[in-house]
N, C-alpha and C. Protein backbone atom coordinates (compact mmCIF):
# COMPACT_ATOMS: atom_id res chain seq x y z
N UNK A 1 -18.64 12.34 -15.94
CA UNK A 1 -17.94 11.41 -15.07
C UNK A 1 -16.45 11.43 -15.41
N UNK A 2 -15.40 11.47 -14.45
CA UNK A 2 -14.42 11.70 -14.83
C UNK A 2 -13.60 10.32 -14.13
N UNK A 3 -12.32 9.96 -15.09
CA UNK A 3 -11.59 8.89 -14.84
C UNK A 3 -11.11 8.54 -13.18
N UNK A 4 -11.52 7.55 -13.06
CA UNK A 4 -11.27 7.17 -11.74
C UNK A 4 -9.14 6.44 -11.92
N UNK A 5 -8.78 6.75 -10.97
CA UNK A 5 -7.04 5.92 -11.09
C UNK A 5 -7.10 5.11 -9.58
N UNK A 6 -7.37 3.43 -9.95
CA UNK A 6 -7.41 2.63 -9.02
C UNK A 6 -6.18 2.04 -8.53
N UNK A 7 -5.58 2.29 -7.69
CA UNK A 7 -4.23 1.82 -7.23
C UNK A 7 -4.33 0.82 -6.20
N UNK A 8 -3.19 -0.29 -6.35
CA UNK A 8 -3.12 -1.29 -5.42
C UNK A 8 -2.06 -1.00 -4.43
N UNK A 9 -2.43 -0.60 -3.27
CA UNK A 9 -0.87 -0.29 -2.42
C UNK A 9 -0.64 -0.94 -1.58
N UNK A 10 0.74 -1.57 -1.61
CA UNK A 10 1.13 -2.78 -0.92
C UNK A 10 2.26 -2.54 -0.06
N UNK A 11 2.04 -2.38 1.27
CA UNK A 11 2.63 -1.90 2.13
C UNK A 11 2.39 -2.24 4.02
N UNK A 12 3.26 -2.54 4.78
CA UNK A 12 3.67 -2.86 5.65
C UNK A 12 4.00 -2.24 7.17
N UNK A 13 5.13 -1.58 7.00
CA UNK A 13 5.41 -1.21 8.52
C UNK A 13 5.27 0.00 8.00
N UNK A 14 5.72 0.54 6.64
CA UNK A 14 5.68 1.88 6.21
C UNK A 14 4.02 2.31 5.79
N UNK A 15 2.78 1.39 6.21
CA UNK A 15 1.65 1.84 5.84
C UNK A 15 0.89 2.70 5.99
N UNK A 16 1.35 3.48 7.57
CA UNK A 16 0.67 4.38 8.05
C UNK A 16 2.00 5.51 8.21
N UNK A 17 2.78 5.40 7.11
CA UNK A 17 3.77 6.98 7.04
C UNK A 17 2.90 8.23 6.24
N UNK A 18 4.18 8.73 6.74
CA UNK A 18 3.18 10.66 6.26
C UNK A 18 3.84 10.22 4.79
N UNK A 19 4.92 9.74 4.40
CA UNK A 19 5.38 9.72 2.97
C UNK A 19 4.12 8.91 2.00
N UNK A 20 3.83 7.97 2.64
CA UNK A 20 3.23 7.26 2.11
C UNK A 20 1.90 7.71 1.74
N UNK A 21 1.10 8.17 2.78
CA UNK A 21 0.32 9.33 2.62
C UNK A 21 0.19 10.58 1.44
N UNK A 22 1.42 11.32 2.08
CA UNK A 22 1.33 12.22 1.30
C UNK A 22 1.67 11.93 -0.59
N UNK A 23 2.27 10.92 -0.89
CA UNK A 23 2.17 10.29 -1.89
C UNK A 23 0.73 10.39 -2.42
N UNK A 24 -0.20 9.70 -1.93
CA UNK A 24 -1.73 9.36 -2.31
C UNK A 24 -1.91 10.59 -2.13
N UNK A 25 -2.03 11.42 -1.64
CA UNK A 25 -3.15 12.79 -1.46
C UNK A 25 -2.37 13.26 -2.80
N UNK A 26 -1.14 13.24 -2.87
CA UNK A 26 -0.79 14.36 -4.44
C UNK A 26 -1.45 13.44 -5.71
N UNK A 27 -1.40 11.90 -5.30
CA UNK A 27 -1.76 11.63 -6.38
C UNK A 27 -3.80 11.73 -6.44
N UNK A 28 -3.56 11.83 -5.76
CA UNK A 28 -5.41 12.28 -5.47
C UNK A 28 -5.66 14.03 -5.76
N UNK A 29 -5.10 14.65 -5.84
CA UNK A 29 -5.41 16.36 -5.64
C UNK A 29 -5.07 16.29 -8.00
N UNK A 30 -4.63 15.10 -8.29
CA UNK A 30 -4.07 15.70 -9.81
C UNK A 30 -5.41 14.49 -10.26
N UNK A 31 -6.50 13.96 -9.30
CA UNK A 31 -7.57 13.30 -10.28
C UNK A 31 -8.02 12.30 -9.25
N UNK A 32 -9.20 12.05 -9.65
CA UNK A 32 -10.13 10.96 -8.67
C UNK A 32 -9.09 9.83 -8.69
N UNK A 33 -9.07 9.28 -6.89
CA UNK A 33 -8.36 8.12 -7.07
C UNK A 33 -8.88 6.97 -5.85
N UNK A 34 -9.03 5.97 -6.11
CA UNK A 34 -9.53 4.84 -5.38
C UNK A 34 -8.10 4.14 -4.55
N UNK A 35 -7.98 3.72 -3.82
CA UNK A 35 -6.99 2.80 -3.05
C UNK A 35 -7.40 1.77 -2.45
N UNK A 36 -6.67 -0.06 -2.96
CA UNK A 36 -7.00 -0.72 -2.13
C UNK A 36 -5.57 -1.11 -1.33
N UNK A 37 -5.60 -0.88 0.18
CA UNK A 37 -4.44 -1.21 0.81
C UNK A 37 -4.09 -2.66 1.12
N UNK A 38 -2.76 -3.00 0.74
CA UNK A 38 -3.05 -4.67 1.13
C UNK A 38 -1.88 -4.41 2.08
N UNK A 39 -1.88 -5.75 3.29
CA UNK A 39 -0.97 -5.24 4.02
C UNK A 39 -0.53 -6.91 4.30
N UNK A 40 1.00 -7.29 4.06
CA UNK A 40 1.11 -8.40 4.24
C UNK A 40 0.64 -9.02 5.84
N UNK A 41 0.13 -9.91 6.50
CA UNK A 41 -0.04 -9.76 7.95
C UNK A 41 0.84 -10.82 8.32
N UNK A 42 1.43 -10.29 9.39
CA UNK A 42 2.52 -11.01 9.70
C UNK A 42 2.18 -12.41 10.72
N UNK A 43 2.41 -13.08 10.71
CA UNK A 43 1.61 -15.21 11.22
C UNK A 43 1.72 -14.51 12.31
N UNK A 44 0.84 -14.67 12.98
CA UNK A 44 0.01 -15.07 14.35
C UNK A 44 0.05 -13.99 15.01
N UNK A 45 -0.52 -12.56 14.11
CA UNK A 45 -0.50 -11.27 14.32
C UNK A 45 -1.45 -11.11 13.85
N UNK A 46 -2.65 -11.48 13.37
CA UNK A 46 -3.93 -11.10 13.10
C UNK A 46 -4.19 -10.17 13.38
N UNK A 47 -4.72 -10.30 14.70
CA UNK A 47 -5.46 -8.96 15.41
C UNK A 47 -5.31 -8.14 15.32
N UNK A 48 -3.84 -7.95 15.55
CA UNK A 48 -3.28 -6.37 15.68
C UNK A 48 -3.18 -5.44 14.48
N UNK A 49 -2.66 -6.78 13.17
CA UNK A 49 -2.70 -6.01 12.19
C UNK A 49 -4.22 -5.61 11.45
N UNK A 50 -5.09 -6.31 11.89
CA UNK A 50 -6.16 -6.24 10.99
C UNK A 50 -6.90 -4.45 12.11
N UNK A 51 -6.55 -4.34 13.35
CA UNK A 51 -6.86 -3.23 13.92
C UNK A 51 -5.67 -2.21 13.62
N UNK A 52 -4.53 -2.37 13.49
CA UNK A 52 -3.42 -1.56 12.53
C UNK A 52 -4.37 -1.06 11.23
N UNK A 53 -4.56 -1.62 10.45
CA UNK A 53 -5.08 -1.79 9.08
C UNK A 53 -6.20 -0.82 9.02
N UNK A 54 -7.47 -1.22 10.02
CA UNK A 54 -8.41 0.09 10.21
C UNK A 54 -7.98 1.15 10.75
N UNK A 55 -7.33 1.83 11.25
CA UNK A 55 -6.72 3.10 11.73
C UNK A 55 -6.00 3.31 10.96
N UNK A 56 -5.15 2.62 9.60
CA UNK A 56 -4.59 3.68 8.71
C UNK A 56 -5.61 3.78 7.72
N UNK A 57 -6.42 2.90 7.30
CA UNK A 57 -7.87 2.87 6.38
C UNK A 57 -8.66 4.74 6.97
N UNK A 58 -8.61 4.23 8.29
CA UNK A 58 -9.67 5.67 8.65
C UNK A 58 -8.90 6.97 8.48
N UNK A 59 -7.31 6.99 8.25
CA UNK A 59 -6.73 8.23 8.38
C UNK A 59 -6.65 8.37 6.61
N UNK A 60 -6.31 7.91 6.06
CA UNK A 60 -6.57 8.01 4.82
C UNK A 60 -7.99 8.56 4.18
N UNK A 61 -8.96 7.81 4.93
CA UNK A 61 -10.40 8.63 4.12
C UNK A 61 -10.44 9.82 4.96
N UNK A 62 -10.06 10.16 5.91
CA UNK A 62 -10.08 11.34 6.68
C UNK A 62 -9.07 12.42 5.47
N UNK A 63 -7.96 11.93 5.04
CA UNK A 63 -7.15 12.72 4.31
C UNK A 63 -8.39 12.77 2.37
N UNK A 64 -9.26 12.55 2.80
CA UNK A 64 -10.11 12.44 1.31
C UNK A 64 -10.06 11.36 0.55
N UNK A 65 -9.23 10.58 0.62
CA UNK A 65 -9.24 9.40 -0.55
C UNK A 65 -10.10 8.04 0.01
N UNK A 66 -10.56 7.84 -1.07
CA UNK A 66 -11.94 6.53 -1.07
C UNK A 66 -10.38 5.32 -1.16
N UNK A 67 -10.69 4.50 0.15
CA UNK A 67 -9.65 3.70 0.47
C UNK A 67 -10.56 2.27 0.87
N UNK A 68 -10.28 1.32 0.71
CA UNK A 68 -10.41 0.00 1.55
C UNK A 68 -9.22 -0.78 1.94
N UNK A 69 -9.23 -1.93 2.33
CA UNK A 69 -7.96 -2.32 2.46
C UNK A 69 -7.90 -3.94 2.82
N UNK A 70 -7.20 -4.99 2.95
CA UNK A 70 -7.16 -5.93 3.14
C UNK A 70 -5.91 -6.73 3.55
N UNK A 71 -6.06 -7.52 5.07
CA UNK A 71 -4.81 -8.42 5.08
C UNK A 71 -4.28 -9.74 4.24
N UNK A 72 -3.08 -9.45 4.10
CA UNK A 72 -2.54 -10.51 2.78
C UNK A 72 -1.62 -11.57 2.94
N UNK A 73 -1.29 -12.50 2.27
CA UNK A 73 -0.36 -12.95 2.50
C UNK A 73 0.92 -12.65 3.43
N UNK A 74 2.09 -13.41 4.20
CA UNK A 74 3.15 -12.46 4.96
C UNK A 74 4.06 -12.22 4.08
N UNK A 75 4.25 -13.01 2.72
CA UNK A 75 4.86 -12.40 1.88
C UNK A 75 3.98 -11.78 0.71
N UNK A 76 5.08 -10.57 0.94
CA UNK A 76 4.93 -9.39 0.08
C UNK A 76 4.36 -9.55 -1.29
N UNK A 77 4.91 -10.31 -2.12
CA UNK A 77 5.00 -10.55 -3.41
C UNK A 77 3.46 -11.53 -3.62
N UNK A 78 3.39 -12.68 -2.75
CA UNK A 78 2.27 -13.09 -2.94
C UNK A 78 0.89 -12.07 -2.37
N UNK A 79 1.22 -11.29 -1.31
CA UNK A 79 0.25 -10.97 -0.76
C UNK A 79 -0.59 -9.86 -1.83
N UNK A 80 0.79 -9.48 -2.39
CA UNK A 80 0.31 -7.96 -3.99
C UNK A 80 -0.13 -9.23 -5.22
N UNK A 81 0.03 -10.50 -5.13
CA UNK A 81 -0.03 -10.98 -6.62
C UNK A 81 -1.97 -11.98 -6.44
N UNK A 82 -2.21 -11.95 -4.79
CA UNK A 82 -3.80 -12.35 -4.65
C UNK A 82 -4.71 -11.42 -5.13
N UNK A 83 -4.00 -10.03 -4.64
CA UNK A 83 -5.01 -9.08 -4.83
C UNK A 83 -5.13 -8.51 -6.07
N UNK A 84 -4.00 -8.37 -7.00
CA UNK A 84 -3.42 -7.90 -8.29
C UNK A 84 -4.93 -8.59 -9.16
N UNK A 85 -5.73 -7.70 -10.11
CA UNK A 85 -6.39 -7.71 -11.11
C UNK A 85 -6.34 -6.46 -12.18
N UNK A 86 -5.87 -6.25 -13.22
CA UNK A 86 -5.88 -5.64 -13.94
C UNK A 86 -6.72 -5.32 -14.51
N UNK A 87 -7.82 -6.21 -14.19
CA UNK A 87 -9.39 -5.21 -14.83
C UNK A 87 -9.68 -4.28 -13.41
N UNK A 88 -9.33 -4.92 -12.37
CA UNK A 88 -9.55 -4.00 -10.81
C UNK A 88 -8.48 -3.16 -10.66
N UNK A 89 -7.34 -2.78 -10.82
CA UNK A 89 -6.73 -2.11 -10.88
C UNK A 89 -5.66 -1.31 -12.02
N UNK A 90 -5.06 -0.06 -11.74
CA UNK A 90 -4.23 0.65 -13.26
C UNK A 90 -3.14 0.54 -12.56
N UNK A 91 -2.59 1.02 -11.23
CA UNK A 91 -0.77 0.49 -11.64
C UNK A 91 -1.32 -0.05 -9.60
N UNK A 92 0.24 -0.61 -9.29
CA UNK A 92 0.70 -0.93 -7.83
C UNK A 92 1.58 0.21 -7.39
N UNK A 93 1.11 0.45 -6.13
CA UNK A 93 2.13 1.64 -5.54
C UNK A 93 2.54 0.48 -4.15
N UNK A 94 3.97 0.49 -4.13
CA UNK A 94 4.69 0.02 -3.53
C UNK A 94 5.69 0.52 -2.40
N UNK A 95 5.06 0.70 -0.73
CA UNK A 95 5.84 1.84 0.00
C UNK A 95 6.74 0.96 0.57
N UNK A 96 8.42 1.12 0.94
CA UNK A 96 9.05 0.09 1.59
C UNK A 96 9.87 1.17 2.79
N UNK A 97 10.71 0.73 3.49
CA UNK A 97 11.74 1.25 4.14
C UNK A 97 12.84 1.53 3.19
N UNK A 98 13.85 2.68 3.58
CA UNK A 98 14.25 3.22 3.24
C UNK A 98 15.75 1.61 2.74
N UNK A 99 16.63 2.03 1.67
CA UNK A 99 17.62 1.33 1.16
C UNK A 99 18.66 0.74 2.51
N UNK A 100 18.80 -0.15 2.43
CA UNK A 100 19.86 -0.66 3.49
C UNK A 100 18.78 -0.97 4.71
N UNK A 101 17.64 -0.89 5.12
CA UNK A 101 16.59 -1.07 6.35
C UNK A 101 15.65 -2.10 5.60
N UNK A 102 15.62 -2.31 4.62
CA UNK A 102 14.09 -2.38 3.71
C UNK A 102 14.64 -4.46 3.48
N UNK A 103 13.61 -5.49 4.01
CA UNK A 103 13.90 -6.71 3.44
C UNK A 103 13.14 -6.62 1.95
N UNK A 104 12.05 -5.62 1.92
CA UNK A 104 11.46 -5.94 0.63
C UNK A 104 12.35 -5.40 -0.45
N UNK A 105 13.05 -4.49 -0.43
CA UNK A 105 14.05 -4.38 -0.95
C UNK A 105 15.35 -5.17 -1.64
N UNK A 106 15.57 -5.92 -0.16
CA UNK A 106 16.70 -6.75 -0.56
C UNK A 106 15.83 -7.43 -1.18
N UNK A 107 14.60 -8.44 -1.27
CA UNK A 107 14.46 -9.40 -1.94
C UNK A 107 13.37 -8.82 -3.52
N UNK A 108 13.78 -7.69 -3.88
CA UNK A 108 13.46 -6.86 -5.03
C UNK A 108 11.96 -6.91 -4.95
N UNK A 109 11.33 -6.52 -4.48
CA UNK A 109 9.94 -6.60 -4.51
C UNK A 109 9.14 -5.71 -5.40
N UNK A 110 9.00 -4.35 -5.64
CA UNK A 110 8.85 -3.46 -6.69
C UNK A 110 9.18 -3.99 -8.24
N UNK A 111 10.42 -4.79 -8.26
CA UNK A 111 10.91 -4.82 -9.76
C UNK A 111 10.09 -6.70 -9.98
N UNK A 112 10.31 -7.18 -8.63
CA UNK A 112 9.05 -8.30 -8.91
C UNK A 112 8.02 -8.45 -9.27
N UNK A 113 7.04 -7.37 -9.05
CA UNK A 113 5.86 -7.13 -9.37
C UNK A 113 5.84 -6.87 -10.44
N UNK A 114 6.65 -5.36 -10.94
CA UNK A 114 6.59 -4.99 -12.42
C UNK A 114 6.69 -6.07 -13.09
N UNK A 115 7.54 -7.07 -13.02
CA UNK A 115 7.79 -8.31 -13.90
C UNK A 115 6.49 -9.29 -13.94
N UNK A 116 5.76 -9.55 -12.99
CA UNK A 116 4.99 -10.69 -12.80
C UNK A 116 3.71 -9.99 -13.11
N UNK A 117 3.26 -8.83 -13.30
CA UNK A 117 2.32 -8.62 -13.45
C UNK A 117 2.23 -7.47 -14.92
N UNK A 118 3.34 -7.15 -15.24
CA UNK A 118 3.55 -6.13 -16.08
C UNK A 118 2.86 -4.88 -15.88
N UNK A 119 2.23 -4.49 -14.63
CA UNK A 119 2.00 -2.85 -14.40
C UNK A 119 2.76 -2.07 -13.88
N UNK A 120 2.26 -0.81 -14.24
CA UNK A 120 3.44 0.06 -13.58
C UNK A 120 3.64 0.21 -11.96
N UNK A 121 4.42 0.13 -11.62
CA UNK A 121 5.29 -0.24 -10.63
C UNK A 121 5.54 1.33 -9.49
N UNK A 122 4.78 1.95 -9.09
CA UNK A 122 5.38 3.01 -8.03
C UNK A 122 5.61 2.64 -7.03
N UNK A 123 7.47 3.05 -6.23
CA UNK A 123 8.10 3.08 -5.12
C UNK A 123 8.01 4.05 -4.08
N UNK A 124 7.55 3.90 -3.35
CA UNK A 124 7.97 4.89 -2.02
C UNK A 124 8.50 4.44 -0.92
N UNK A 125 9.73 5.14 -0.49
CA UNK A 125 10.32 5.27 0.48
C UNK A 125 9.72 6.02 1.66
N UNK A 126 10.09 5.26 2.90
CA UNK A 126 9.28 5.61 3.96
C UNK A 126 9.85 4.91 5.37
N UNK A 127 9.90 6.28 6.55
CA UNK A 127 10.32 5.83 7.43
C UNK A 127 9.53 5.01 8.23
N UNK A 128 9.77 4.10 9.25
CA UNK A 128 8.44 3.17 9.54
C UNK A 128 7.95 3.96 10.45
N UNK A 129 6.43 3.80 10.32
CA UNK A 129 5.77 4.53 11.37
C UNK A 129 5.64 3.94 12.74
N UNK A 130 5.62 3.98 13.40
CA UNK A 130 6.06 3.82 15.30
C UNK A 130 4.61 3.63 15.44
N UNK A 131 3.31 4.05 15.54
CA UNK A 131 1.88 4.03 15.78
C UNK A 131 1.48 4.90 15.03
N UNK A 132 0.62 4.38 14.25
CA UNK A 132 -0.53 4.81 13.30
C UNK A 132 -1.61 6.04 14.40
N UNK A 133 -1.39 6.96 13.88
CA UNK A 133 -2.79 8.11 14.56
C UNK A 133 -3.80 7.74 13.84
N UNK A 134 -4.23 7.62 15.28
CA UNK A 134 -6.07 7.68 15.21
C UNK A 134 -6.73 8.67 14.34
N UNK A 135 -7.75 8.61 13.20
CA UNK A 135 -8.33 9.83 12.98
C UNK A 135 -9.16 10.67 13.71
């Protein structure tokens, strides 16, 4: 049996990017890796996001990785700190918009987490995706 690497990825408009993606598949091709996606949902957007949410869930296991996913809080920070367990997970991967586009950015969200939870902290930059493809 070989080490599983459970990541918490907490991500938004950039959830269904190829960066973001292709992130997980490299980190999946160097060792078994689990993903749970949390996606802040934005108030009185349910629907859409929770059907957003399954179409990047299905393109992801289509790309090989054992994924689930869940809507979270609309802020960021709480929505990564419900789901955050350190016996359930080894680090947070964190995809935002690019510097100068990104609010999670301005309001430091990556270096928040590292702090509040003390795991390691991965950033990705990512253009927002326009519509999530269907698998």
């Amino acid at each position: 049996m070989s080490w599983i690497t459970r990541l918490l990825v907490v991500a938004n408009r950039t959830a269904g990017s190829d960066e973001l993606a292709d992130a997980l598949k490299r980190r999946a091709e160097a060792g078994d890796l689990s993903v749970m996606l949390v996606m802040p949902s934005p108030l009185g957007q349910y629907g859409l996001a929770h059907e957003r949410l399954n179409i990047i869930l299905d393109r992801l296991r289509t790309d090989g990785i054992a994924a689930d996913g869940a809507l979270g809080d609309s802020d960021p920070v709480n929505a990564a700190l419900e789901a955050w367990d350190p016996r359930r997970f080894d680090e947070i991967v964190v995809c935002t918009l690019p510097p100068g586009e990104s609010t999670w950015l301005h309001i430091d969200v990556p270096h928040r987490l590292r702090r509040l939870t003390d795991a390691t902290v991965q950033h990705v930059v990512a253009a927002p995706d326009v519509a999530p493809r269907a698998a």
